[in-house]
PDB file of N, CA and C in Angstrom:
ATOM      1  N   UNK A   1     108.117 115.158 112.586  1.00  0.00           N
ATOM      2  CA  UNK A   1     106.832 114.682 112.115  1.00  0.00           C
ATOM      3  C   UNK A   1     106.478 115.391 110.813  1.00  0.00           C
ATOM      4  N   UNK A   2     105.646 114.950 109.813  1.00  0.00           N
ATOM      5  CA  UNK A   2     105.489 115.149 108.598  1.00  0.00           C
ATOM      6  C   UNK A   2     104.066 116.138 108.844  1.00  0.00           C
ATOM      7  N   UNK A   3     103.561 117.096 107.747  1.00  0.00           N
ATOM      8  CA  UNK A   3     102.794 117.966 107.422  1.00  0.00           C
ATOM      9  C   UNK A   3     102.129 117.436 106.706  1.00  0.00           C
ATOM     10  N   UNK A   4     100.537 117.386 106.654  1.00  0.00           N
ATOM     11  CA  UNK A   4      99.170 117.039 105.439  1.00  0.00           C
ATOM     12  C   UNK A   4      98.732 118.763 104.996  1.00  0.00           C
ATOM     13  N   UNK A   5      98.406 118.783 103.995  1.00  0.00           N
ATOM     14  CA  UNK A   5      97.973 120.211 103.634  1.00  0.00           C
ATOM     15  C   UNK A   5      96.790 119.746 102.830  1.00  0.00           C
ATOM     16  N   UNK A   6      95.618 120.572 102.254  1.00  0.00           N
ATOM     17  CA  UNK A   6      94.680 120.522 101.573  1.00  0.00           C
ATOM     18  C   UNK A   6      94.845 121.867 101.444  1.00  0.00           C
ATOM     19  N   UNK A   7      95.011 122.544  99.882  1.00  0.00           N
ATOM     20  CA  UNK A   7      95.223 123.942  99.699  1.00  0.00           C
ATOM     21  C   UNK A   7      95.728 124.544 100.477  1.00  0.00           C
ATOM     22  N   UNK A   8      95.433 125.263 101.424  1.00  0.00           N
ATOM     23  CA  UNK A   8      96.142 125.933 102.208  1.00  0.00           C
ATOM     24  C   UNK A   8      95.575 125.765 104.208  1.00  0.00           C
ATOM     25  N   UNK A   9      95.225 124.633 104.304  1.00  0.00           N
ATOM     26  CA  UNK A   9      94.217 124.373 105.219  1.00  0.00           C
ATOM     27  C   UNK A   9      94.754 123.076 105.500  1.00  0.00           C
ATOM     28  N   UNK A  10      95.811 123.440 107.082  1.00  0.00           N
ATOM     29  CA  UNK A  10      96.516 122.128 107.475  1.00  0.00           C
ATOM     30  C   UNK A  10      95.395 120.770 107.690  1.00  0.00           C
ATOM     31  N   UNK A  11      95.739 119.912 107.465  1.00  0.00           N
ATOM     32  CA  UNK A  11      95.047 118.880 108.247  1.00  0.00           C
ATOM     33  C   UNK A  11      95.578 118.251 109.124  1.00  0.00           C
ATOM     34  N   UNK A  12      95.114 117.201 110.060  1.00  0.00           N
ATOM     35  CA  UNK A  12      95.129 116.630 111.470  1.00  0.00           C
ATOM     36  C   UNK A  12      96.005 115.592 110.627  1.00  0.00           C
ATOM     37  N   UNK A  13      96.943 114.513 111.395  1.00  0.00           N
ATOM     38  CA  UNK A  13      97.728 113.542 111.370  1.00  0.00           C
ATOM     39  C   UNK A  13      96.967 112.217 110.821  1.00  0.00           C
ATOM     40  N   UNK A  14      95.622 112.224 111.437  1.00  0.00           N
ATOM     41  CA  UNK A  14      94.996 110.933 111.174  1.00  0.00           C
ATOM     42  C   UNK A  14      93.545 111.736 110.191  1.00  0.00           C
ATOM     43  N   UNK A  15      93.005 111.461 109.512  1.00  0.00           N
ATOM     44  CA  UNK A  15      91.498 112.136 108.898  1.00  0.00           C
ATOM     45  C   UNK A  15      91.545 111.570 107.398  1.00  0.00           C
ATOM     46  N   UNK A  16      90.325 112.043 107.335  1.00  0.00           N
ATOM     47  CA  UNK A  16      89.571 111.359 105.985  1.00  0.00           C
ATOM     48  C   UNK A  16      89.207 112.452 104.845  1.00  0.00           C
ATOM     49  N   UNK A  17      89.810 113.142 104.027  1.00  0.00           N
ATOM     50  CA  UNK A  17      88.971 114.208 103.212  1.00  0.00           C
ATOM     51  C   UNK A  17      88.734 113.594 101.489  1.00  0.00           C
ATOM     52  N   UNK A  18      87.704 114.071 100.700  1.00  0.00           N
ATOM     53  CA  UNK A  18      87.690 114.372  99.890  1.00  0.00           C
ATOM     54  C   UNK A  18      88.411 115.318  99.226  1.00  0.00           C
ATOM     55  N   UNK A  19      88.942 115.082  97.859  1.00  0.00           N
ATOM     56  CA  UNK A  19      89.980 115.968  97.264  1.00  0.00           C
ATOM     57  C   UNK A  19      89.152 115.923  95.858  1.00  0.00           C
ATOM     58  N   UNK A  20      88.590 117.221  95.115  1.00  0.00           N
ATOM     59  CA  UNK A  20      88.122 117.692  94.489  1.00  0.00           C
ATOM     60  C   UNK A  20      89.217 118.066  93.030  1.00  0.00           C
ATOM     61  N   UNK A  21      88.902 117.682  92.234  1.00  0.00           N
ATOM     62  CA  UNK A  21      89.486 118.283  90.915  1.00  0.00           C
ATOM     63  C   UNK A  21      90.057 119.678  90.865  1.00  0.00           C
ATOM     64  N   UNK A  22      91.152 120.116  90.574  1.00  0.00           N
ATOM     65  CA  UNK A  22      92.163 121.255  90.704  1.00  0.00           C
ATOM     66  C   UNK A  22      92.409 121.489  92.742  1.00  0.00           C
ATOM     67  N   UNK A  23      92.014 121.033  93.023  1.00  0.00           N
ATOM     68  CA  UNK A  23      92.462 121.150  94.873  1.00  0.00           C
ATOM     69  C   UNK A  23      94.096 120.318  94.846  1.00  0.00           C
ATOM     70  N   UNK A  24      94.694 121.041  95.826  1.00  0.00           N
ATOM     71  CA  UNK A  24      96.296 120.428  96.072  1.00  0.00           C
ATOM     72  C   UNK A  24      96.608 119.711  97.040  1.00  0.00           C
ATOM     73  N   UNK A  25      96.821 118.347  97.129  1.00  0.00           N
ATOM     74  CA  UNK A  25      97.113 117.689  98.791  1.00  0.00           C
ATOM     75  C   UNK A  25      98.699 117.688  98.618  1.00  0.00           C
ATOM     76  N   UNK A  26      99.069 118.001  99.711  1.00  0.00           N
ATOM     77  CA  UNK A  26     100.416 118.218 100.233  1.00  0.00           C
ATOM     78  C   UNK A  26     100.614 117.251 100.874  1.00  0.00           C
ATOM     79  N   UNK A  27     101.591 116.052 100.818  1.00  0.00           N
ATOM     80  CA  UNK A  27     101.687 115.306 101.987  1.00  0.00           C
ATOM     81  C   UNK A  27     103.610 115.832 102.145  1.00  0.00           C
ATOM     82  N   UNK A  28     103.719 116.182 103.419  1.00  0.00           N
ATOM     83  CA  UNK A  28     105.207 115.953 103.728  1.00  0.00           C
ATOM     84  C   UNK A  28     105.700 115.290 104.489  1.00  0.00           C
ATOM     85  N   UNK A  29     106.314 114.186 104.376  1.00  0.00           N
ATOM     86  CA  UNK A  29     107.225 113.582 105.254  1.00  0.00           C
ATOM     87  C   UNK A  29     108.413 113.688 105.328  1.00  0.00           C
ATOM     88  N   UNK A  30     109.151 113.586 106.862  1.00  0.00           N
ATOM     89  CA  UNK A  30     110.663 113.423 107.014  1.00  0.00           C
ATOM     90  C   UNK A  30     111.405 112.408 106.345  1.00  0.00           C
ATOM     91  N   UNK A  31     112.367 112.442 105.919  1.00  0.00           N
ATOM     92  CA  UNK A  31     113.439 111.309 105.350  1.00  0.00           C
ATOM     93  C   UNK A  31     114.406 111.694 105.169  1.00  0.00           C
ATOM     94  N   UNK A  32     115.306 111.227 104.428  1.00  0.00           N
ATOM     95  CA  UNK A  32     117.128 110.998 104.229  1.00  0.00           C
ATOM     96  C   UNK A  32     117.581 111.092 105.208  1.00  0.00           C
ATOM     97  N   UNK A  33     118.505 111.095 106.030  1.00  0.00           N
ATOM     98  CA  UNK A  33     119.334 110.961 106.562  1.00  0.00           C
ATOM     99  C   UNK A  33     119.639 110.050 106.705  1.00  0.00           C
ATOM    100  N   UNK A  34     119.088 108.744 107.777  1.00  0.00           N
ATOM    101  CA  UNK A  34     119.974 107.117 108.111  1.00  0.00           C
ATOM    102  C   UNK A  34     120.121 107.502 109.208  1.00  0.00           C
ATOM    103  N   UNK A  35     121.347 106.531 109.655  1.00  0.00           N
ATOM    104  CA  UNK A  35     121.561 105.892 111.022  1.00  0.00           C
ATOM    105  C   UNK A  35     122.766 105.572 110.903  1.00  0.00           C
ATOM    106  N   UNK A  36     123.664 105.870 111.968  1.00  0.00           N
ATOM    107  CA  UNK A  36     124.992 105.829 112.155  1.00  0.00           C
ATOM    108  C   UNK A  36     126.202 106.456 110.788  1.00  0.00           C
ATOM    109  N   UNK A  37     127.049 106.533 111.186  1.00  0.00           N
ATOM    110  CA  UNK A  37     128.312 106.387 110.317  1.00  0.00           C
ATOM    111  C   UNK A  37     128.170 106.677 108.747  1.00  0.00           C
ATOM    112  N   UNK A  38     128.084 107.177 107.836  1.00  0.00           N
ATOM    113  CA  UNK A  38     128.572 106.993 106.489  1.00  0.00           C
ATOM    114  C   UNK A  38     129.437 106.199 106.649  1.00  0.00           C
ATOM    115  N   UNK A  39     129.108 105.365 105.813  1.00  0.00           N
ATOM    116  CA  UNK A  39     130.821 104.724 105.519  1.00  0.00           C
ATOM    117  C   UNK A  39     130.895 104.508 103.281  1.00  0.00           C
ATOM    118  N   UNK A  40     132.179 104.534 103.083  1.00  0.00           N
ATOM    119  CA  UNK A  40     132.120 104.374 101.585  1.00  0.00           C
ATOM    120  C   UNK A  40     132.134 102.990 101.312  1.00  0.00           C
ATOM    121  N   UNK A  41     131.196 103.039  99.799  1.00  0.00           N
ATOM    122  CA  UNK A  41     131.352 101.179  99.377  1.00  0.00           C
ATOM    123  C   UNK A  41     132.312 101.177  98.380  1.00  0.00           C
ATOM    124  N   UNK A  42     133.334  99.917  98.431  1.00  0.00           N
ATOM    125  CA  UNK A  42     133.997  99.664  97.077  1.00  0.00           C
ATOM    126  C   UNK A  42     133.408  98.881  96.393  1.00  0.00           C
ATOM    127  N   UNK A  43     133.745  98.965  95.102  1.00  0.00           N
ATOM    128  CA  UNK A  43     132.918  98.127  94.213  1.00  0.00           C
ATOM    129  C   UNK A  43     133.900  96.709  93.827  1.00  0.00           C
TER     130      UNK A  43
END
């Protein structure tokens, strides 16, 4: 599962904030990997 940050002050999964001029939102989500097999493409 992915991480929300507001400066240094996790936030909840679902919520509503205001983000203020010089403040940092962090959003992190999971990705890359895939599903099954690598396989190589020829061109």
């Amino acid at each position: 599962s992915g991480e929300n940050w507001l400066d240094n002050l996790r936030l909840s999964s679902k919520c509503t904030v205001q983000v203020k001029a010089g403040q940092q939102l962090t959003i992190n989500t999971p990705g890359g990997g895939g599903f099954g097999t690598a396989t190589l493409k020829k061109n």
